[in-house]
Structure formats: C-alpha cells, structure tokens
Protein backbone atom coordinates (compact mmCIF):
# COMPACT_ATOMS: atom_id res chain seq x y z
CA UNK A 1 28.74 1.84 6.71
CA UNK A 2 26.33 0.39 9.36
CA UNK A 3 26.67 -3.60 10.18
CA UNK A 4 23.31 -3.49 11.47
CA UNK A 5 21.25 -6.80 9.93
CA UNK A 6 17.90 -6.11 7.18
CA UNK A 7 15.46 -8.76 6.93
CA UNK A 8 13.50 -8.80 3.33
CA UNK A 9 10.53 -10.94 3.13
CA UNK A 10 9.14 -11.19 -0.19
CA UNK A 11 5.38 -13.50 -0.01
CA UNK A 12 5.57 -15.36 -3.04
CA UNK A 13 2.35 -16.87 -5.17
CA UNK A 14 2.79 -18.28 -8.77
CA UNK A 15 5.45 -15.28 -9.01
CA UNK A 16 8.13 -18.55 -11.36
CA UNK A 17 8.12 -15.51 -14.41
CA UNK A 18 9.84 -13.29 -12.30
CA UNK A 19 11.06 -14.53 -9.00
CA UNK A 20 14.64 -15.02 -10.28
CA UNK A 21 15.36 -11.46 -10.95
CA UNK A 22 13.56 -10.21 -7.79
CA UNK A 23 15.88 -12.81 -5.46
CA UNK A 24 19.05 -12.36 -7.11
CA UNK A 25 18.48 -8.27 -7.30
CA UNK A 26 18.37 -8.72 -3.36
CA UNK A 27 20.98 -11.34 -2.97
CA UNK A 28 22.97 -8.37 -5.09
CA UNK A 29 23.07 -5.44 -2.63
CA UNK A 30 25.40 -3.80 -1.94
CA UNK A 31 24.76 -4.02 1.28
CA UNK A 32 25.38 -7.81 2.80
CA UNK A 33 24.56 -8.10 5.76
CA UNK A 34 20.88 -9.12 5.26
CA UNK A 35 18.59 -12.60 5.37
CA UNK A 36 16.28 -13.19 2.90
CA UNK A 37 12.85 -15.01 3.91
CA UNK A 38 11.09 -16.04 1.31
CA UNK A 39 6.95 -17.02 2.02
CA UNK A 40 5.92 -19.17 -0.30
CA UNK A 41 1.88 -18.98 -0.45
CA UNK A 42 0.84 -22.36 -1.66
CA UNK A 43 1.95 -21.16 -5.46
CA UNK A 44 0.55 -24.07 -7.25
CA UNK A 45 3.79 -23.65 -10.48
CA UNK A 46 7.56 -23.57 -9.88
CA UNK A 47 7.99 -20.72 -7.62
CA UNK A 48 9.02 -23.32 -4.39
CA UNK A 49 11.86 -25.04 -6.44
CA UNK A 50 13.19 -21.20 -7.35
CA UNK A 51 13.21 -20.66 -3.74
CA UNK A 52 14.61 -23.89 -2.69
CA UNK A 53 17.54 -23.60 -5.28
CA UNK A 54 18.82 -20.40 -3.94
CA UNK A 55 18.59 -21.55 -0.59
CA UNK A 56 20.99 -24.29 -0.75
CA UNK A 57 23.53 -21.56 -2.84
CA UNK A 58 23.11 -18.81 -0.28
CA UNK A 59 22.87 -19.24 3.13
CA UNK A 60 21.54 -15.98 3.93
CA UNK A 61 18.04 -17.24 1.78
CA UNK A 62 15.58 -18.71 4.26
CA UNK A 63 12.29 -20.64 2.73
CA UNK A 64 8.84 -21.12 4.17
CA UNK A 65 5.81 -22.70 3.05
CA UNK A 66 2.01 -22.30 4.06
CA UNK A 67 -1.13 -23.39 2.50
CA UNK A 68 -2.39 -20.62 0.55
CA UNK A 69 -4.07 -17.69 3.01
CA UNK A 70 -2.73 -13.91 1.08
CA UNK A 71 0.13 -11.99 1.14
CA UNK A 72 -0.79 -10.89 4.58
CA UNK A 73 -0.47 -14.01 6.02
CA UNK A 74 2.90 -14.53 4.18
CA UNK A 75 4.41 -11.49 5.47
CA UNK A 76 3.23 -12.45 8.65
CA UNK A 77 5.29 -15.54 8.62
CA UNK A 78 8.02 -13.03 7.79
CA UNK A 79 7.84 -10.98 10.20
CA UNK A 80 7.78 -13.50 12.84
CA UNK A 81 11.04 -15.88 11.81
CA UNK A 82 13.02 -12.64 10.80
CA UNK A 83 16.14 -11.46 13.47
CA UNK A 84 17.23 -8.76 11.43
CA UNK A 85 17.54 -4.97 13.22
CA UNK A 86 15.78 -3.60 10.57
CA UNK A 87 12.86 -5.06 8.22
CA UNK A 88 11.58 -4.28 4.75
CA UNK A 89 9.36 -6.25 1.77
CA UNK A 90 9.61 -6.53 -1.30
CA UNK A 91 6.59 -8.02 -4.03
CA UNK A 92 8.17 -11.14 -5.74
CA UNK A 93 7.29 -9.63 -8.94
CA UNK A 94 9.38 -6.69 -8.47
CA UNK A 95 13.08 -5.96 -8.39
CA UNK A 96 15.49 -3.91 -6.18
CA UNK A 97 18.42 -1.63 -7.14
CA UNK A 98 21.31 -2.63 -6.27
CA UNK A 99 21.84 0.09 -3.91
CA UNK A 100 18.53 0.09 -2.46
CA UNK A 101 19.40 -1.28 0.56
CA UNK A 102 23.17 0.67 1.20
CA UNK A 103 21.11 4.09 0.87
CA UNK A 104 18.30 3.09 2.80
CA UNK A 105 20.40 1.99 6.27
CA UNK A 106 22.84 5.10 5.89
CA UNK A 107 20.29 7.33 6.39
CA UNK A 108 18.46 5.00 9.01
CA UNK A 109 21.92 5.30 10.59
CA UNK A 110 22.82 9.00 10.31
CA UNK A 111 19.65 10.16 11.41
CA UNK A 112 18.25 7.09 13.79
CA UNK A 113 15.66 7.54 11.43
CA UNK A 114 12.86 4.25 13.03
CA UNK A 115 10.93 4.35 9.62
CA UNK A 116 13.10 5.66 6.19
CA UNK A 117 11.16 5.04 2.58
CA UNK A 118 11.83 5.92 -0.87
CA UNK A 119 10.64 6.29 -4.80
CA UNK A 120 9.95 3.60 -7.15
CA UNK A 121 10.39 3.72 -10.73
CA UNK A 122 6.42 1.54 -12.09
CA UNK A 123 7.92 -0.38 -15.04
CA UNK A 124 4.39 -1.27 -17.56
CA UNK A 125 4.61 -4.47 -19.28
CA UNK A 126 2.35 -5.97 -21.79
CA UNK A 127 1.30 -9.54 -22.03
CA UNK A 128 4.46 -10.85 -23.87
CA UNK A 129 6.65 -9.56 -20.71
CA UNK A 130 8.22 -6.47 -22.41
CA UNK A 131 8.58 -3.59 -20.63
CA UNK A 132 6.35 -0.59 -22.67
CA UNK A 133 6.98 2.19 -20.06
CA UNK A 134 9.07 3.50 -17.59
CA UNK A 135 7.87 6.62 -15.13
CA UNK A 136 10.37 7.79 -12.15
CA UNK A 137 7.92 8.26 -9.21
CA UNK A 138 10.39 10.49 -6.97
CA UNK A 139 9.94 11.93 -3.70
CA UNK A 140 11.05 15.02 -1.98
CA UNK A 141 13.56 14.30 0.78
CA UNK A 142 12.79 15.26 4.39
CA UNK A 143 13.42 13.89 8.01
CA UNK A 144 10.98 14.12 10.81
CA UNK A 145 11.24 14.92 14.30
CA UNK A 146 8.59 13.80 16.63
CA UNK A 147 5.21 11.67 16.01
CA UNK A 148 3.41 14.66 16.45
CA UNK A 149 4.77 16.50 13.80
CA UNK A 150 4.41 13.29 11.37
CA UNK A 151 0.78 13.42 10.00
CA UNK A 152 1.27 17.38 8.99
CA UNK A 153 4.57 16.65 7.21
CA UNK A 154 3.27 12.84 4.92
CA UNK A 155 0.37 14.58 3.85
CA UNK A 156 1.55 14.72 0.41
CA UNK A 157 2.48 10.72 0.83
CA UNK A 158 -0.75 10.47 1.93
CA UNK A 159 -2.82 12.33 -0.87
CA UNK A 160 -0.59 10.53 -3.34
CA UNK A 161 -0.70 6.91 -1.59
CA UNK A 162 3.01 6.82 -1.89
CA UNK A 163 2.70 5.77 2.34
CA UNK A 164 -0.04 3.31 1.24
CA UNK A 165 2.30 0.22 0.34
CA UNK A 166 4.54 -2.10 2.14
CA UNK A 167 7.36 -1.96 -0.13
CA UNK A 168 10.24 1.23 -0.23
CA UNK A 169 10.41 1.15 3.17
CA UNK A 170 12.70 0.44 5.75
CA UNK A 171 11.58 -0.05 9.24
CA UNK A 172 12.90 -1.01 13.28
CA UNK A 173 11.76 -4.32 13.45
CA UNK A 174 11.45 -3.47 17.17
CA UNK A 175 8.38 -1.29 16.37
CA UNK A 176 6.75 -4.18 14.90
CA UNK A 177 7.41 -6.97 17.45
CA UNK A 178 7.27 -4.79 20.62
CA UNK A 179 3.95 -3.08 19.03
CA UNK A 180 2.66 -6.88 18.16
CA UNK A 181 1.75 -5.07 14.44
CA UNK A 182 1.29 -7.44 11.98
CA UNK A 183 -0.54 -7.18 8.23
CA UNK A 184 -4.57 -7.58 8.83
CA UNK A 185 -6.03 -10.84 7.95
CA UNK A 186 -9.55 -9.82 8.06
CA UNK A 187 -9.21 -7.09 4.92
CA UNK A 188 -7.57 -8.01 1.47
CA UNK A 189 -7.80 -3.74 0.37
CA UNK A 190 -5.60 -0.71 1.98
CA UNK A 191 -3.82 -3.25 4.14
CA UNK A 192 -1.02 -2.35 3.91
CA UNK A 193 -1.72 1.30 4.62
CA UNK A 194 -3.27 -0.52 7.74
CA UNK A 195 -0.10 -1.46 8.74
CA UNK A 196 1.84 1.25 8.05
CA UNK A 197 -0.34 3.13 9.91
CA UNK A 198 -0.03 1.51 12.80
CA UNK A 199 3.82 1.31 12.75
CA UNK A 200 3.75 5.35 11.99
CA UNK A 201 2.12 5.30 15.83
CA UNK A 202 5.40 4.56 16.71
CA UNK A 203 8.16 6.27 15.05
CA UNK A 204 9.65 9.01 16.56
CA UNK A 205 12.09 9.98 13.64
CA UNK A 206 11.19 9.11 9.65
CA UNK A 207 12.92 10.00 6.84
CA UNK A 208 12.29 10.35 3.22
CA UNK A 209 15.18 9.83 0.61
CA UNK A 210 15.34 10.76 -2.87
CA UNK A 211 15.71 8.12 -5.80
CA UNK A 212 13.83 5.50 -7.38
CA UNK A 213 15.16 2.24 -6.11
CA UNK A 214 12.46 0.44 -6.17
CA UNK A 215 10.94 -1.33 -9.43
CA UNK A 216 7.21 -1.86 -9.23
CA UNK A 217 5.83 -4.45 -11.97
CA UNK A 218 2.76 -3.45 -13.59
CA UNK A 219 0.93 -5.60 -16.22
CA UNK A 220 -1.53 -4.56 -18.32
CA UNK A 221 -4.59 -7.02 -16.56
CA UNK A 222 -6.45 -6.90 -13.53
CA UNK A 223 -5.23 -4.22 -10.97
CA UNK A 224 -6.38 -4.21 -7.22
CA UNK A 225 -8.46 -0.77 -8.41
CA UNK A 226 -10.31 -2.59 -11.24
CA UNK A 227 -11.11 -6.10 -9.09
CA UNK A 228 -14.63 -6.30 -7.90
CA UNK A 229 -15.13 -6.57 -3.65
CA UNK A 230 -18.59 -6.91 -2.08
CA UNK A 231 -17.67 -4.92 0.54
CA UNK A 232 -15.18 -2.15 -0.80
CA UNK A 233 -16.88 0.55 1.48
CA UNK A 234 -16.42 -1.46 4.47
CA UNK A 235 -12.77 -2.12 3.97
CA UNK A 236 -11.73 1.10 2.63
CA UNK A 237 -14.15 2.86 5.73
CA UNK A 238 -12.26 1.03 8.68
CA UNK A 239 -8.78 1.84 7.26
CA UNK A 240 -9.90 5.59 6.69
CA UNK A 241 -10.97 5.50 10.17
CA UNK A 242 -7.54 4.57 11.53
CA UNK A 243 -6.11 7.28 9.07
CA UNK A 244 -8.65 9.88 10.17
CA UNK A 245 -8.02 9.17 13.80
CA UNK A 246 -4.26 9.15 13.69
CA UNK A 247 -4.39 12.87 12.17
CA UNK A 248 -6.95 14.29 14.53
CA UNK A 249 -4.91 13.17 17.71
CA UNK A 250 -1.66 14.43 16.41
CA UNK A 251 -2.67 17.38 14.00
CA UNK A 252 -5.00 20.61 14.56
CA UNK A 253 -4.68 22.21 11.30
CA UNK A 254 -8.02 22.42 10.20
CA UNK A 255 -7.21 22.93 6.39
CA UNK A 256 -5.24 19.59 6.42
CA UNK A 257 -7.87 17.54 8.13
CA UNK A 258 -10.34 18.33 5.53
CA UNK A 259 -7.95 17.06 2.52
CA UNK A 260 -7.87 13.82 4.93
CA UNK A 261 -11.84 14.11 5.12
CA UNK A 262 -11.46 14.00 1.17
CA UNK A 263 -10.42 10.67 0.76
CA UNK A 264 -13.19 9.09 2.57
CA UNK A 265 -14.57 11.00 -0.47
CA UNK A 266 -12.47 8.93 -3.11
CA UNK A 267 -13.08 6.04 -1.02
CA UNK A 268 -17.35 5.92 -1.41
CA UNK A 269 -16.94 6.78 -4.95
CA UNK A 270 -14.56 3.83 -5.61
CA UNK A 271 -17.06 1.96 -3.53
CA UNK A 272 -20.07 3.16 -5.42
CA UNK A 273 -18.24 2.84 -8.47
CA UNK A 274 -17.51 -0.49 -7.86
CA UNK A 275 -21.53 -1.88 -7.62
CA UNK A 276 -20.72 -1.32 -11.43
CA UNK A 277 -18.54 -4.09 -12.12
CA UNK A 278 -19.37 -6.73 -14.14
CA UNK A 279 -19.11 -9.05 -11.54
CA UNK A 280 -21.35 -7.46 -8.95
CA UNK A 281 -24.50 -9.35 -9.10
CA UNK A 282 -26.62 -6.67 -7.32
CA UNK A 283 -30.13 -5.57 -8.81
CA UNK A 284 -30.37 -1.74 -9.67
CA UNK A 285 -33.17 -1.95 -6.31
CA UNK A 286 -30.17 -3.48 -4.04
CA UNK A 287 -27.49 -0.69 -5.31
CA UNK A 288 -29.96 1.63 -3.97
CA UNK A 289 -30.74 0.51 -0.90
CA UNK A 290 -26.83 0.06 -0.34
CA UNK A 291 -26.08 3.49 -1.35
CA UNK A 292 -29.14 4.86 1.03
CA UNK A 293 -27.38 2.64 4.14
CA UNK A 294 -24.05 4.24 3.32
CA UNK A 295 -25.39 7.60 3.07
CA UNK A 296 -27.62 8.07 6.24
CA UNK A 297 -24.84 6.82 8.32
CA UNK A 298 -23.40 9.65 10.92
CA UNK A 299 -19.60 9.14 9.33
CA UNK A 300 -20.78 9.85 6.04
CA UNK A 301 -22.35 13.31 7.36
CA UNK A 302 -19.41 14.31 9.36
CA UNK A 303 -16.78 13.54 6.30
CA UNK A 304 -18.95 14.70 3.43
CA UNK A 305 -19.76 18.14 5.51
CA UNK A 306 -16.01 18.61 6.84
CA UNK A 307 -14.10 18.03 3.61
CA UNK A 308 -12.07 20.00 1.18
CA UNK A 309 -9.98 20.00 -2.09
CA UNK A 310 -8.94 22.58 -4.28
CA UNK A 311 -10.22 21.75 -7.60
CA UNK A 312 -13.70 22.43 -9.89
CA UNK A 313 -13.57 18.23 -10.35
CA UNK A 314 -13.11 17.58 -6.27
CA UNK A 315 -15.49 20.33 -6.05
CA UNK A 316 -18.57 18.27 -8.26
CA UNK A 317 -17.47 15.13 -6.52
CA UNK A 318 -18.36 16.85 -2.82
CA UNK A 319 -21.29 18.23 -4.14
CA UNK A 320 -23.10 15.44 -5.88
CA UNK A 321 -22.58 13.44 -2.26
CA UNK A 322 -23.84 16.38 -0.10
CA UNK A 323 -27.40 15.95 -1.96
CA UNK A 324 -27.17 12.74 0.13
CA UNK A 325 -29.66 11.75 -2.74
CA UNK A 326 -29.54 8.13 -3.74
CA UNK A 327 -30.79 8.21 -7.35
CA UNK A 328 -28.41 10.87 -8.11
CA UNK A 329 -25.39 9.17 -6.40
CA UNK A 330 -26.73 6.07 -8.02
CA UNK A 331 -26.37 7.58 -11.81
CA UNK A 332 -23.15 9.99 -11.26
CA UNK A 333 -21.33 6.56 -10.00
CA UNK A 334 -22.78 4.63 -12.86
CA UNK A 335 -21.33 7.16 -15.00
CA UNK A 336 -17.98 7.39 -13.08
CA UNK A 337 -17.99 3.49 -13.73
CA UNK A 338 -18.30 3.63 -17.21
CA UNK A 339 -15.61 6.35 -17.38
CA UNK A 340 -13.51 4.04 -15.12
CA UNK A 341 -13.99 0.67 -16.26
CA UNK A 342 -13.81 1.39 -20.43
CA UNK A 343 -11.82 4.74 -20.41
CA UNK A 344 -9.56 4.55 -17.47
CA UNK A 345 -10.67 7.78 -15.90
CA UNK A 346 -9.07 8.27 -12.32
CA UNK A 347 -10.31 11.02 -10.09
C-alpha cells in the first residue's frame, strides 16, 4: 500500500447534527496516513467545539475558522494549508466508508492515475433524521490515457453530473497549486463543476473505480435545484461555456458535441423555470423581456441550432426553444415550473 499523504477538507456550516459521524468516518480509514482540515464557516451552533474536541484527540485533525463567506471560500482555506500528495473533500453532512480512502490511492498508485473518483450511495432522510431510502449510484470503471481522449470518454459523467461535484474524488494536489485552481467565489451554482473542470485541463491519466463509498445526505427541504437565484442563466451560462470549450478543443466528434450543446438546453429551462419561484419578484412584463434578452443572444442560436438528444421529451424541449418565441417559452416554462416545483418533475 502507498505511504503517499491525502488531505480531506470538509467546509463546515451549522453541520453539529452530523459532523461527528462525518469526522470520525474519516479519522476511521483504513488508510492513515492523511490530515484532516476542517473549515469552519462562521457556523453560528456547536459545530467549532466538535471540531476543536477532535483536534486535541487526534493530531492529524487541523481546525480553521473564517467569518462566514460559502463553502468555496472554506475549501479554499483548505486547499491552501493542506501538504498532503493527494487532496479530496468531503460535505460535513456526509460520511465516508471506511475504505474509501485505501481504494481510492491504490488505484491512484497502480495506474499514476492524477484524478481517480468514485460512486456514492444518496441516503434520503426525513425531518426526524431517519434514513427513508437508500439508492447505490455506481459507476462503470475505466482509466484514461491522455487529456485528449478525456472529454469523449466522461461524457456519461457528464450527462449524468456524476463529474459535477467536489466530493468522490481524489486528486494531485500538484494540479491544483501549480495550476493556482481554486473553487470560484464569484458563482454559488455549478461551482464545483467549475473547478473540476479546470483541474480535468490538467490530468493526463483519470480513473474511475467501482463502488459506492461515498454517502451523500439528502433531506427532504430545500435542494440547490429548488432554491431561487436571480441570475441562474448567468451562472449556469459561464460554467457551460468552460464545459463547451473544453470539449471542442479536445473532441471532434460531432454527435458528442451536440449532447454537450444539450445541456445549455437543461440549463435555460432551469433558468426559465426558475422566474417561477415563489420568491422571484419579477412582473409577468419583466420575465418577458428577460426571456427575449436570453433568446436573441448569438450563444443561444449557436446551442439551440447545434444540439441533440435522443428522446421524443428532449426532442419538445429543443423545439419549443427553436421558435425563439418569448410568449411560448414564457408559458411552456411556467408549466415546467408547476410540474417542477409541486410534482417534482425532472427533465
């Protein structure tokens, strides 16, 4: 087994309900030779003390503090006070196999793999804090050779966000100082595909492993997809044009680039969609004239013309933006919103 040192920074905020089993599932690898940094975010309940308590037991626990600025900003902090060869995060909500870590860094070492990720098992719990659902989210094992032949061969991480978040991977921490990549401040949505984007720039060899390591916490409130942001389109639109750009220098397959051209298609939706929310104060002549600006822009054009997915539903979706007509668009998202919002239809 490899001695080579893993730094884990977990950015903490008001996280006291679960912290405890997400530091001691880490402080319980199987594989030791780790430090822990923990970012606390200005949590406002006990989640400092927590962290302070398991620092003085275990000296491979490092705490920091900031004034609250996002988990960007907290894995930030991480990133920069970590030593560690290779560097990974992990939500303080969540937990960690105990064996997360020992498969991870063998195949890092076997294959000097820069970039190695792997499933997570999304454990639902309701508002009492027990677990109603369990659902394996596996992935099918693979190592790449070559940047180049990256973008053609994560498509199907790509279509199913699996590449989106910062957590189930493992990464040289070289890429990410050398590269001066750090999380984006100035967007609080797809920032972490953001980043992983830009580390993917990097890696020469990644590899996918199978098994669910990873436990992702999901409660039964607010989600990032359900929140309300004033300027969703603009967010999503300058991560998608990282994405679309970091396909189109490295891939030439024409079929592929149009299922990337798709999601700028998800993307408007879930910004159009999102002028629905209850908490978007906009009058019906303002969700117009945003749609319109969004529409007649030469992006829009070029991605609604150029993209493809097999489906009759992807199929309606294309259409109905092609008519690049804003009262339609206006209702069909309306719709979509009402599906969304009070049935939990996903697209």
């Amino acid at each position: 087994m490899s001695d080579a040192k893993v730094s884990i920074i977990v950015p903490i905020y008001n996280c006291e309900r679960y912290l405890d089993r997400c530091i001691k599932s880490i402080l319980d690898q199987t594989y030791t030779n780790i430090e822990l940094l923990l970012v606390d975010d200005g949590s406002n309940d006990n989640s400092y003390s927590i962290c302070k308590r398991f620092e003085k037991f275990d000296n491979r626990v490092k705490v920091f503090n900031q004034v609250n600025s996002g988990a960007s900003a907290a894995r930030n902090v991480g990133i920069a006070n970590s030593s560690g060869e290779y560097l990974m995060f992990v939500d303080a909500d969540d937990y960690i196999e105990n064996r997360m870590l020992e498969a991870l860094i063998n195949k890092a070492i076997s294959e000097n793999a820069d970039y190695v990720m792997c499933g997570l098992t999304v454990d639902v719990y309701n508002s009492k804090g027990s677990i109603i659902s369990s659902v394996e989210s596996n992935l099918n094992p693979r190592t790449i050779l070559g940047n180049i032949n990256i973008p053609s061969n994560i498509l199907d991480l790509v279509e199913n966000e699996k590449i989106s978040g910062p957590c189930c991977k493992l990464i040289k921490t070289d890429i990410i100082k050398k590269n001066g990549i750090l999380m984006p401040h100035h967007i609080s949505l797809q920032e972490d595909l953001y980043f992983n984007l830009k580390v993917l720039e990097h890696v020469n060899i990644m590899s996918v492993i199978g098994g669910t390591y990873y436990h992702y916490n999901k409660g039964l409130g607010e989600s990032v997809t359900t929140r309300y942001y004033h300027n969703k389109y603009e967010m999503t639109n300058e991560v998608h044009d990282l994405l679309i750009e970091f396909y189109i220098s490295r891939c030439k397959d024409v079929s592929i680039l149009k299922k990337i051209k798709f999601i700028y298609i998800k993307n408007t939706y879930a910004a159009f969609i999102n002028l629905f929310h209850n908490d978007c104060m906009l009058s019906i002549k303002e969700k117009k004239k945003y749609i319109k600006k969004v529409i007649s822009s030469e992006k829009y054009t070029d991605m609604v013309s150029g993209a493809n997915k097999i489906g009759v539903k992807f199929q309606l979706l294309i259409l109905i933006l092609r008519v690049k007509n804003k009262t339609l668009i206006y209702y069909s998202s309306k719709l979509f919103g009402v599906m969304k919002y009070s049935f939990g239809f996903r697209y």
